[in-house]
Protein backbone atom coordinates (compact mmCIF):
# COMPACT_ATOMS: atom_id res chain seq x y z
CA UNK A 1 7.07 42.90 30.15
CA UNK A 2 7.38 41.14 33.32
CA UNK A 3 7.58 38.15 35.05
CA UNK A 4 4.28 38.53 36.83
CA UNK A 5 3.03 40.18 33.48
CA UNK A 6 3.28 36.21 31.70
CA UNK A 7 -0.18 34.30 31.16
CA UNK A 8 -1.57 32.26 29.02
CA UNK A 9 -3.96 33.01 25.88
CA UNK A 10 -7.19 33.03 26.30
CA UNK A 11 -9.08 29.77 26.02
CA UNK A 12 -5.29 28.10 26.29
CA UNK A 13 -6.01 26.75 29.61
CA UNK A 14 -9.40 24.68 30.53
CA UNK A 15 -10.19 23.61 33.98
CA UNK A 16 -11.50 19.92 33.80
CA UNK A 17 -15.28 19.64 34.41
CA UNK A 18 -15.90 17.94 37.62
CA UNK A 19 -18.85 15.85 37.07
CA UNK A 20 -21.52 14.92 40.20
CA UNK A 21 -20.03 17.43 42.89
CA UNK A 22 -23.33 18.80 44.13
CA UNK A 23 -26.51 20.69 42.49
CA UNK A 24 -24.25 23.84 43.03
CA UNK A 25 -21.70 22.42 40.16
CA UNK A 26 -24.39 22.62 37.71
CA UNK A 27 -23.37 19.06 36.98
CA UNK A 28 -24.27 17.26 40.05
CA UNK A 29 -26.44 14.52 40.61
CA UNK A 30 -26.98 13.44 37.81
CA UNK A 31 -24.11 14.06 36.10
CA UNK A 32 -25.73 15.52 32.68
CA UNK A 33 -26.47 12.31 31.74
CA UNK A 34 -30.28 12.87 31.93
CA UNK A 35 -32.51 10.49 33.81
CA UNK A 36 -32.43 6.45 33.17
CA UNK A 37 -31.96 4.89 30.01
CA UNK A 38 -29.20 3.30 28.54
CA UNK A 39 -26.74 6.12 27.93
CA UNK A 40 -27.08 7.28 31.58
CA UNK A 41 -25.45 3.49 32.62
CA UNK A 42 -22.32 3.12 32.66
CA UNK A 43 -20.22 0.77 30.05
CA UNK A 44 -22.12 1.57 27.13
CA UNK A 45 -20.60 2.35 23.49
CA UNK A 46 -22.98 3.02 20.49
CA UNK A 47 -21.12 4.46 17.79
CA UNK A 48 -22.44 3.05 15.02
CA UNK A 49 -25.94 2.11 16.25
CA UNK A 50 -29.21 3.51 15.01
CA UNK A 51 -31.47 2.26 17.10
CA UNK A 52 -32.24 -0.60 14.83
CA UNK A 53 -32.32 0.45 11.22
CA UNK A 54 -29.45 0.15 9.39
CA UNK A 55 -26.37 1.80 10.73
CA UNK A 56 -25.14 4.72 7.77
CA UNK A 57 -21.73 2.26 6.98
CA UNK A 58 -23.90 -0.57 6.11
CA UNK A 59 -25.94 1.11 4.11
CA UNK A 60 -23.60 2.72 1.48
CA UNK A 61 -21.53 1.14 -1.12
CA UNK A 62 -18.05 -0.26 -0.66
CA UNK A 63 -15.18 1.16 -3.03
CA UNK A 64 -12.86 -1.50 -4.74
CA UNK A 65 -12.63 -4.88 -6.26
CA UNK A 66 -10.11 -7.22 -5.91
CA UNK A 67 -10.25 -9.62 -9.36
CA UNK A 68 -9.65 -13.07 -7.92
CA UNK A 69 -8.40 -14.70 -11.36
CA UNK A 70 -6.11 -12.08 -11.73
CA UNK A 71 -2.14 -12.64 -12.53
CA UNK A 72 0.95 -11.94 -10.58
CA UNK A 73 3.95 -11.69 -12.30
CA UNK A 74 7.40 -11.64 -10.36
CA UNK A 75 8.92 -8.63 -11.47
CA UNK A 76 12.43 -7.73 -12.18
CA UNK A 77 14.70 -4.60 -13.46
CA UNK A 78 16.69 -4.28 -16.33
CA UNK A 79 19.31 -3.01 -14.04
CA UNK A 80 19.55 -6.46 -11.55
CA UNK A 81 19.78 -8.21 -15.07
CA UNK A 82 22.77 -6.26 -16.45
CA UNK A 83 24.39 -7.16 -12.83
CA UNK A 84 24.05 -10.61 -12.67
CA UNK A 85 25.58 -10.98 -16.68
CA UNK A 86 28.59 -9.22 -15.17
CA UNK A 87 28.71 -11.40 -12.70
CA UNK A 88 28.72 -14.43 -15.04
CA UNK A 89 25.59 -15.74 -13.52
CA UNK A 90 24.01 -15.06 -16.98
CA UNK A 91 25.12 -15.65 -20.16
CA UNK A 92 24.25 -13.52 -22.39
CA UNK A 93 25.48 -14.99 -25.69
CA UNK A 94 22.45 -17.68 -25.05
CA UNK A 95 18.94 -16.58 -25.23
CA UNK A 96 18.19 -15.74 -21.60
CA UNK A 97 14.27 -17.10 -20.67
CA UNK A 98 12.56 -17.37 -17.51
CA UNK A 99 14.28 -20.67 -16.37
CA UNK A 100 17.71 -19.40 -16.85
CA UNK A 101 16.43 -16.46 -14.34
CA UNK A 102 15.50 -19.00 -11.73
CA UNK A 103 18.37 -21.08 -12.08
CA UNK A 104 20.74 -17.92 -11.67
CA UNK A 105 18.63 -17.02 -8.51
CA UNK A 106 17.55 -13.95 -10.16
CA UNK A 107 14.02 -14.70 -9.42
CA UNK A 108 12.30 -17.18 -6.84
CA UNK A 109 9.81 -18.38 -8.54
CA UNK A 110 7.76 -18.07 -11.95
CA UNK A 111 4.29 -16.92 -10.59
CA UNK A 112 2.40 -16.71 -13.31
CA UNK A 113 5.46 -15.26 -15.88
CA UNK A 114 8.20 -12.82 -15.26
CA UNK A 115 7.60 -9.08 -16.08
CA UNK A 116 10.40 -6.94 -17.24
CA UNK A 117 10.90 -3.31 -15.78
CA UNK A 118 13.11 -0.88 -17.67
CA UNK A 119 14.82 -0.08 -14.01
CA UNK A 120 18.50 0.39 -14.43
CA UNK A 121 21.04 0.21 -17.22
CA UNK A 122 21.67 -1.94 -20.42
CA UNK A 123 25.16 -2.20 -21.47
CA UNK A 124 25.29 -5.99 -22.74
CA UNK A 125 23.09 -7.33 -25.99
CA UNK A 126 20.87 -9.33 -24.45
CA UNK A 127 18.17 -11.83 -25.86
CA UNK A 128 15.35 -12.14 -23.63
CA UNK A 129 12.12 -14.29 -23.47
CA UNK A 130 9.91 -13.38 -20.69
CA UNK A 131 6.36 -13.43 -20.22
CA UNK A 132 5.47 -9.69 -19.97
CA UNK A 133 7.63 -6.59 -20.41
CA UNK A 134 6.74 -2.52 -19.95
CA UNK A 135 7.20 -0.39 -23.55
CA UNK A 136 10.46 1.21 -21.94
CA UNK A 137 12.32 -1.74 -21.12
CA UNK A 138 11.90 -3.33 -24.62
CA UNK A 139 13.41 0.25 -26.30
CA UNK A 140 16.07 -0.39 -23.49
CA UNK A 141 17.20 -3.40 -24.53
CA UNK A 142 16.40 -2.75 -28.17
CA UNK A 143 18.83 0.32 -27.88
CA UNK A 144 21.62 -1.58 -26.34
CA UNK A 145 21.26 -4.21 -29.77
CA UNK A 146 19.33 -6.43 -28.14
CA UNK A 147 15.81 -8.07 -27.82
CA UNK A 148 13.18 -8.46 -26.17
CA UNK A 149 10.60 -11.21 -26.81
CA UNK A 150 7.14 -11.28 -24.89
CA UNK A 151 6.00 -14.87 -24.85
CA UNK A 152 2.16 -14.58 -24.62
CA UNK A 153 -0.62 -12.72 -25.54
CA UNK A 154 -0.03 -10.39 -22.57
CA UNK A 155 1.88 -7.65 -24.85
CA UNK A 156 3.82 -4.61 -23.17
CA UNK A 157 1.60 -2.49 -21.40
């Protein structure tokens, strides 16, 4: 192979179509935009229209529902727990509840409860009272000779 040999594949390269050069283009006049109406003006976007019925998006059915009642819990790890006993921000020879979290500055605010995640390691025996907690952070805490009380009806998930 050669220099002069190199080209392109086929179809690789496209020459740009030069629109209104002349009836010998095959695109002149014109422009193959067709004669009058509104698509042969200039400035003019219908992508959704249907010339008056009801556009295809509008007619089928959203997806989703967003529950306006429902909760938010602030959520925190087993793991951010453990660290701030060690710390001494925590005691964990008292029962720790959801106001000793927010007065350790564990957690911002209460939401509507605090939700335990089993992220992270338990070494200490902890006593917790929270509002909701996941299966695996209660055996988590019940392994390291703890517990783990949920508050309200809202049981592990």
């Amino acid at each position: 192979m050669k220099l002069h040999e190199l080209h392109d594949n086929d179809g690789a390269n496209k020459r740009k179509k030069r629109v209104g050069r002349g009836p010998g283009s095959g695109i002149g006049k014109m422009g193959g935009r067709g004669i009058k109406g509104q698509k042969s003006r200039s400035g003019v976007a219908i992508k959704g229209f249907e010339g008056g019925q009801m556009p295809l998006y509008q007619r089928l059915p959203k997806r989703g529902f967003n529950k306006p009642n429902r909760k938010s819990y602030a959520v925190i790890n087993l793991g951010l727990i453990q660290k701030f006993v060690e710390a001494g921000k925590l005691d964990a020879g008292n029962a720790i509840t959801e106001d000793a979290l927010i007065a350790s500055g564990l957690v911002r605010r209460k939401l509507d409860g605090i939700r335990v995640l089993a992220k992270g390691d338990v070494t200490s025996k902890l006593t917790l009272e929270v509002t909701g907690a996941s299966k695996s952070a209660i055996e988590a805490v019940e392994k390291a000779g703890g517990s783990l009380t949920v508050t309200t009806a809202q049981a592990a998930e």
